[in-house]
C-alpha atoms as a PDB file:
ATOM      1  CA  UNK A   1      -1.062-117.706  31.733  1.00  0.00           C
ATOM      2  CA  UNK A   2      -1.142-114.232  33.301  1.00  0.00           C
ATOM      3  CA  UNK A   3      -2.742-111.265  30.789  1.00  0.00           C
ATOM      4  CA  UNK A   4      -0.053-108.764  30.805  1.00  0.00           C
ATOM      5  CA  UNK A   5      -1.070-105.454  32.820  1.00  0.00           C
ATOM      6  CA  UNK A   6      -0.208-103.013  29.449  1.00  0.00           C
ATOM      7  CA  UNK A   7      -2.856-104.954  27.988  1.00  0.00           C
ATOM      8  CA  UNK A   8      -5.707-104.076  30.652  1.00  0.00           C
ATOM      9  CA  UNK A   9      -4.334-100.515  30.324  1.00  0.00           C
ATOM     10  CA  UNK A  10      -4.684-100.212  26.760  1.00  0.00           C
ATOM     11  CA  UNK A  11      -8.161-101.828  26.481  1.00  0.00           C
ATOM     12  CA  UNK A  12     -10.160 -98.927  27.291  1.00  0.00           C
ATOM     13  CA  UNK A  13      -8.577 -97.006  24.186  1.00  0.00           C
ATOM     14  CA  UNK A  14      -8.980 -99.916  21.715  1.00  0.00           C
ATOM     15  CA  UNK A  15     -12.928-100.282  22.728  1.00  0.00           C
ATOM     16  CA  UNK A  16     -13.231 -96.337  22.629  1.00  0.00           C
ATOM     17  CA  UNK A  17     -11.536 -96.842  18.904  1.00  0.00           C
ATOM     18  CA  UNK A  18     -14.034 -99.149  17.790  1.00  0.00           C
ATOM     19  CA  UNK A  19     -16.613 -97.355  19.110  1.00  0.00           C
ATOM     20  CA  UNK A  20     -16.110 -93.818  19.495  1.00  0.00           C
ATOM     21  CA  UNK A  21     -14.642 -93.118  15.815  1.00  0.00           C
ATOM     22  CA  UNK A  22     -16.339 -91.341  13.131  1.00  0.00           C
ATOM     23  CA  UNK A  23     -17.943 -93.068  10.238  1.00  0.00           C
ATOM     24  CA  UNK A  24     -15.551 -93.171   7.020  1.00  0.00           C
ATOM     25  CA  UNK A  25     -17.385 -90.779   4.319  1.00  0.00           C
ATOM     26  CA  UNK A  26     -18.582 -92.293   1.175  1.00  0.00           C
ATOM     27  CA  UNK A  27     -16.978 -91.161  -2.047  1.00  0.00           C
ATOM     28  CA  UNK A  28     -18.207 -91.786  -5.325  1.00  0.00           C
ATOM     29  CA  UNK A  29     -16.948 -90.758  -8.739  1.00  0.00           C
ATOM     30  CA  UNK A  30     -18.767 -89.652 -11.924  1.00  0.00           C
ATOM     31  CA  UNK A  31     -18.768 -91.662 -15.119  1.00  0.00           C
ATOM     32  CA  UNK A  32     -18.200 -88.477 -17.002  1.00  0.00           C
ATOM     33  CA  UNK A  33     -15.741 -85.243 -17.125  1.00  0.00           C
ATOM     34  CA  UNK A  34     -14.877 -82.172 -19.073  1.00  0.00           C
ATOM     35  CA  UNK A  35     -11.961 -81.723 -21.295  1.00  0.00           C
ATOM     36  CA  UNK A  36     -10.715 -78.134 -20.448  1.00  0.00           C
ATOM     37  CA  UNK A  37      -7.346 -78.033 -22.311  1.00  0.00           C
ATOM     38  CA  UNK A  38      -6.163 -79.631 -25.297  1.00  0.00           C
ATOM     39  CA  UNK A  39      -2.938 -79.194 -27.093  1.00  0.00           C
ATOM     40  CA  UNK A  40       0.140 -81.549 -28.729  1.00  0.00           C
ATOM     41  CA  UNK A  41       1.350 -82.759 -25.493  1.00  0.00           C
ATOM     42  CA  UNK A  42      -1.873 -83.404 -22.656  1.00  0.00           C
ATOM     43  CA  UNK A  43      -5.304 -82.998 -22.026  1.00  0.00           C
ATOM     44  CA  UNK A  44      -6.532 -81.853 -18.788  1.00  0.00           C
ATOM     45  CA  UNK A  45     -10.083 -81.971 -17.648  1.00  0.00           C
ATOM     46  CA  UNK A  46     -11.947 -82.022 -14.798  1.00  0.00           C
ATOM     47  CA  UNK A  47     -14.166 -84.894 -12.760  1.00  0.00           C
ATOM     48  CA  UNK A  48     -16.555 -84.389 -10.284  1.00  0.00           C
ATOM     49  CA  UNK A  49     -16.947 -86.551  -7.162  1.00  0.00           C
ATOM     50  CA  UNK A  50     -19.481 -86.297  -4.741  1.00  0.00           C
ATOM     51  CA  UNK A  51     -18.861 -86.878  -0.637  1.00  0.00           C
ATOM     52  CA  UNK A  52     -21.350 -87.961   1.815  1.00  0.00           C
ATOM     53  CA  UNK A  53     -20.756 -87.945   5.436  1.00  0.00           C
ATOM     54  CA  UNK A  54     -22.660 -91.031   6.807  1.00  0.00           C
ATOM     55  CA  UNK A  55     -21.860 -90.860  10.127  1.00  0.00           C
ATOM     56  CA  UNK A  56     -23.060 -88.661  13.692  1.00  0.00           C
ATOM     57  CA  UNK A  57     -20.396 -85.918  13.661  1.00  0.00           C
ATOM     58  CA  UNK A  58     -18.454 -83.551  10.930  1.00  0.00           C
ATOM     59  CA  UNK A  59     -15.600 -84.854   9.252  1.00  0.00           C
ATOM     60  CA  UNK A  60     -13.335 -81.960   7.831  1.00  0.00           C
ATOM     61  CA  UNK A  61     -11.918 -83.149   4.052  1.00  0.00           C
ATOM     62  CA  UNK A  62      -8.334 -82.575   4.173  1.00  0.00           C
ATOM     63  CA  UNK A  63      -6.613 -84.329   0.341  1.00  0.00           C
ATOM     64  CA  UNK A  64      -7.604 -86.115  -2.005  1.00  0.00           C
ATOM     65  CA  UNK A  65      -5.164 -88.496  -3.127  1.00  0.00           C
ATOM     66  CA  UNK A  66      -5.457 -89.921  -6.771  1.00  0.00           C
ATOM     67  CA  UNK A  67      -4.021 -91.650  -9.696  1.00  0.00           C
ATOM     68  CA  UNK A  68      -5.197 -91.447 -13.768  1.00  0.00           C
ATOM     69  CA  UNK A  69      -4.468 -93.963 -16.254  1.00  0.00           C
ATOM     70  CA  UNK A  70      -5.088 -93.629 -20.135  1.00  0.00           C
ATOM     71  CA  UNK A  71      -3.955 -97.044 -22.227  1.00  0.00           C
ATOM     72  CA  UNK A  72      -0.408 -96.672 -21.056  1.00  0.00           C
ATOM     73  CA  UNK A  73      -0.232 -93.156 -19.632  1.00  0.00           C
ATOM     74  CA  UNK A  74      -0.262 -92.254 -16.092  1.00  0.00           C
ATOM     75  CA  UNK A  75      -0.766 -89.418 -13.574  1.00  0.00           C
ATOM     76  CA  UNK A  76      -0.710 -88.596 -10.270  1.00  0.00           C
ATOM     77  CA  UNK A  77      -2.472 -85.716  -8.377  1.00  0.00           C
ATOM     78  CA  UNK A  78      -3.198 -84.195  -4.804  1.00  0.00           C
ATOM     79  CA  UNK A  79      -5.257 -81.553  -4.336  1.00  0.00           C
ATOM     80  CA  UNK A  80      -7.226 -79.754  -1.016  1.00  0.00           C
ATOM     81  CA  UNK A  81      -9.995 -81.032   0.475  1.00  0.00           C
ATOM     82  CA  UNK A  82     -10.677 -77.655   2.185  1.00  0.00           C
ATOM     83  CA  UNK A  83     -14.085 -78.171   3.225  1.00  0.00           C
ATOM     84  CA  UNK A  84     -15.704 -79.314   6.682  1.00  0.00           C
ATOM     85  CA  UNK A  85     -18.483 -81.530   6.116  1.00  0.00           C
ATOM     86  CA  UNK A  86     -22.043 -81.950   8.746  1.00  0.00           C
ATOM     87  CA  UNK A  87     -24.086 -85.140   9.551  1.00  0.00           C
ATOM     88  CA  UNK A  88     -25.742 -86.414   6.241  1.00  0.00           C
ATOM     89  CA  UNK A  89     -24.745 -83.941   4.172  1.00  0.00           C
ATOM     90  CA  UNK A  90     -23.790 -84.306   0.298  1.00  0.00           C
ATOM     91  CA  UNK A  91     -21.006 -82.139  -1.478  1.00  0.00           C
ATOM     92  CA  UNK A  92     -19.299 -82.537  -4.832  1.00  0.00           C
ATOM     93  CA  UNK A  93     -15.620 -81.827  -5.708  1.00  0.00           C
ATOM     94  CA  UNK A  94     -13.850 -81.212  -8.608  1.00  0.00           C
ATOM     95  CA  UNK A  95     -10.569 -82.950  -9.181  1.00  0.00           C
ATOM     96  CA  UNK A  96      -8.387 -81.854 -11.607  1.00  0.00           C
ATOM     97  CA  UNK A  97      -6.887 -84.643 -14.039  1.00  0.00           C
ATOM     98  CA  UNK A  98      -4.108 -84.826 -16.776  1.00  0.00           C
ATOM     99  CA  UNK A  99      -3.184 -86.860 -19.548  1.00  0.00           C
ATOM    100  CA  UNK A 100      -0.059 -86.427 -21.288  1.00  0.00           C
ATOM    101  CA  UNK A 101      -0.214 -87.347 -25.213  1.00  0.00           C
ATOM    102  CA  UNK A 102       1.514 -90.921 -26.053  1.00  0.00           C
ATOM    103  CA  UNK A 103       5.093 -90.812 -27.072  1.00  0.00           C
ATOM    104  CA  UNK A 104       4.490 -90.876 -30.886  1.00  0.00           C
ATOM    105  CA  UNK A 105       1.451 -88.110 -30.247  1.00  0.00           C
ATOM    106  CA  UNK A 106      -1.782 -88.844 -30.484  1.00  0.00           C
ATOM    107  CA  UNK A 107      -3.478 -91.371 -33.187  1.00  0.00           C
ATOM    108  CA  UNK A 108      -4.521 -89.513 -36.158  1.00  0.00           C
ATOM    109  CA  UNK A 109      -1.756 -86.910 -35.134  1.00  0.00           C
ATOM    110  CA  UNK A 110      -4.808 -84.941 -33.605  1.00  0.00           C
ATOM    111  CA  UNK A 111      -5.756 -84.553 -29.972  1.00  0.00           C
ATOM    112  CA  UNK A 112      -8.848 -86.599 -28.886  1.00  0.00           C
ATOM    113  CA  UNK A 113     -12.517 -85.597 -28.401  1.00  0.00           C
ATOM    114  CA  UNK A 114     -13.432 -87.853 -26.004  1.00  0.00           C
ATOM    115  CA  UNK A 115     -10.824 -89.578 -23.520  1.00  0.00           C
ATOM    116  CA  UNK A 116     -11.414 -92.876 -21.694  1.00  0.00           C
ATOM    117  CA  UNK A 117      -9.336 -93.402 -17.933  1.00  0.00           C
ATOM    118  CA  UNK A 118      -9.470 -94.938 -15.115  1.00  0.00           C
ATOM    119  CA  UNK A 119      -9.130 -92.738 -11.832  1.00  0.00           C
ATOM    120  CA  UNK A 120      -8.279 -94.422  -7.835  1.00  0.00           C
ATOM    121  CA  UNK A 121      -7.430 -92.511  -5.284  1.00  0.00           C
ATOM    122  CA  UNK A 122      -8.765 -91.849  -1.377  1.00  0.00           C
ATOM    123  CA  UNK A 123     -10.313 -88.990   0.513  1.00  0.00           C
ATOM    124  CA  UNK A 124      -7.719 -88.498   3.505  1.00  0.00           C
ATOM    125  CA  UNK A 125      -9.870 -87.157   6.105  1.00  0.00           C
ATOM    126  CA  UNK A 126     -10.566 -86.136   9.962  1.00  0.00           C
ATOM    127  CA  UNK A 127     -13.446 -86.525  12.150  1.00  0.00           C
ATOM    128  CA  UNK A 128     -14.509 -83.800  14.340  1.00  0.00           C
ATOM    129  CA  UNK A 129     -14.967 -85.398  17.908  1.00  0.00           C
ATOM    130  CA  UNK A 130     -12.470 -85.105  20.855  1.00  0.00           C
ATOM    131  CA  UNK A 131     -10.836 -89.159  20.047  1.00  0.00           C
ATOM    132  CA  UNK A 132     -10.573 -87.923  16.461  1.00  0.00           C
ATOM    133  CA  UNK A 133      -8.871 -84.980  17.063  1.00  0.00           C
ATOM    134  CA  UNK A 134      -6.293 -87.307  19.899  1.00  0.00           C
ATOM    135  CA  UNK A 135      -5.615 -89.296  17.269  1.00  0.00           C
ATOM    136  CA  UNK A 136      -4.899 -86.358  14.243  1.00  0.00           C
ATOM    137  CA  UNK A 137      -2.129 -85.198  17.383  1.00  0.00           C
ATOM    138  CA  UNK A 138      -0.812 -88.369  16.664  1.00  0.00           C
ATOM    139  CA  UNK A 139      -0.529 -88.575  13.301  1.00  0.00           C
ATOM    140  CA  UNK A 140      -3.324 -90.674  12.373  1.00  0.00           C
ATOM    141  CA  UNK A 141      -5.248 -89.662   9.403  1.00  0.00           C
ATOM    142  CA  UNK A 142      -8.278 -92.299   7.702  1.00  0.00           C
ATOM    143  CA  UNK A 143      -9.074 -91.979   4.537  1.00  0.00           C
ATOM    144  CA  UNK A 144     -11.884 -93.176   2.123  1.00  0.00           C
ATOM    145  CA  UNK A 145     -11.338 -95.223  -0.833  1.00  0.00           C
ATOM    146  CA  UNK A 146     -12.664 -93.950  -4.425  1.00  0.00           C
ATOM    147  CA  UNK A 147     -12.346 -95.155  -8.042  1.00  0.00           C
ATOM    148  CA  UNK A 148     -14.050 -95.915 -11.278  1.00  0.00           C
ATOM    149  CA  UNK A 149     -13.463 -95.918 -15.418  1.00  0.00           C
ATOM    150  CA  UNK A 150     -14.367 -91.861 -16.593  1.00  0.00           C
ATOM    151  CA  UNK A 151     -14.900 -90.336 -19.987  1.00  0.00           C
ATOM    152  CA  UNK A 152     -13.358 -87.237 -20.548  1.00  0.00           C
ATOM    153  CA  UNK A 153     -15.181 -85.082 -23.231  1.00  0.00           C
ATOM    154  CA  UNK A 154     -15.173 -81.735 -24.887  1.00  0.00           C
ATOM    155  CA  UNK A 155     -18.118 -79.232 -24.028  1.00  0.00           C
ATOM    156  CA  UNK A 156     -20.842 -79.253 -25.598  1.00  0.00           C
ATOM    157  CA  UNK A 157     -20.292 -76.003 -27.115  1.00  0.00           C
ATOM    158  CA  UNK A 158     -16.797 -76.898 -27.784  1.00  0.00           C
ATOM    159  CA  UNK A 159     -17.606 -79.147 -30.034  1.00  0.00           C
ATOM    160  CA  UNK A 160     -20.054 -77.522 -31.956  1.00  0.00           C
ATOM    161  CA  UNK A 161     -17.693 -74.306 -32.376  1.00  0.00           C
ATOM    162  CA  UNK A 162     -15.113 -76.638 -33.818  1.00  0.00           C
ATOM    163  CA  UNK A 163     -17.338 -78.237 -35.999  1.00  0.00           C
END
């Protein structure tokens, strides 16, 4: 059987993409957030994540793209990456997250303290060497998987001013 002559043409480009492609960053969540609005109907807070670029060139963070879940409440949230990221370097982000109250309120017909979730999402992402770039102009975008269980709580001096 005779190897079709697209597929000697197209070989070059798959080794270079196998190759030549920057590393996926790492992404890892804390266990731990701050409440920064309460009322009736949600609580938003805040989570930090922290980004690592493992690989040999800059990456630039474009969106994060992530879901919250509370028992049986969800949300879903995008927000900027805005950042361009060097060789072995560590940054943290801050991704806004919201909870809306359950549809009989809260339990003890107050707001929580402290709220349990569970937050997945991925780091959509770019690397910063000339095949990266051909295949952004293409539409191709990677992105890096991130999750974990978080505890939304009030600060610390939030809870000792409503004490």
């Amino acid at each position: 059987m005779r190897t079709p002559p697209a597929f000697w043409l197209c070989m070059p480009l798959l080794a270079a993409m196998g190759f030549a492609c920057t590393s996926e960053p790492r992404v890892s969540l804390a266990t731990t957030g701050v409440l920064t609005q309460i009322s009736d109907e949600a609580i938003a807070g805040e989570v930090q994540v922290n980004i690592r670029n493992t690989g040999s060139l800059e990456i630039e963070l474009l969106e994060y793209h992530y879901s919250v879940q509370s028992g049986d409440r969800g949300w879903t949230g995008r927000h900027a990456g805005e950042l361009v990221l060097s060789p072995g370097i560590d940054r943290e982000a801050t991704l806004p997250i919201v909870v809306r109250a359950p549809a009989g309120g809260w339990p003890g017909g107050a707001p929580p303290q402290s709220l349990p979730c569970s937050l997945s999402g991925s780091l959509v992402y770019i690397g910063n060497g000339v095949f990266d770039e051909t295949l952004a102009e293409l539409g191709y975008r990677p992105s890096a998987p991130f999750g974990g269980h978080v505890t939304l709580d009030r600060p610390a001096e939030a809870s000792a001013e409503s004490d």
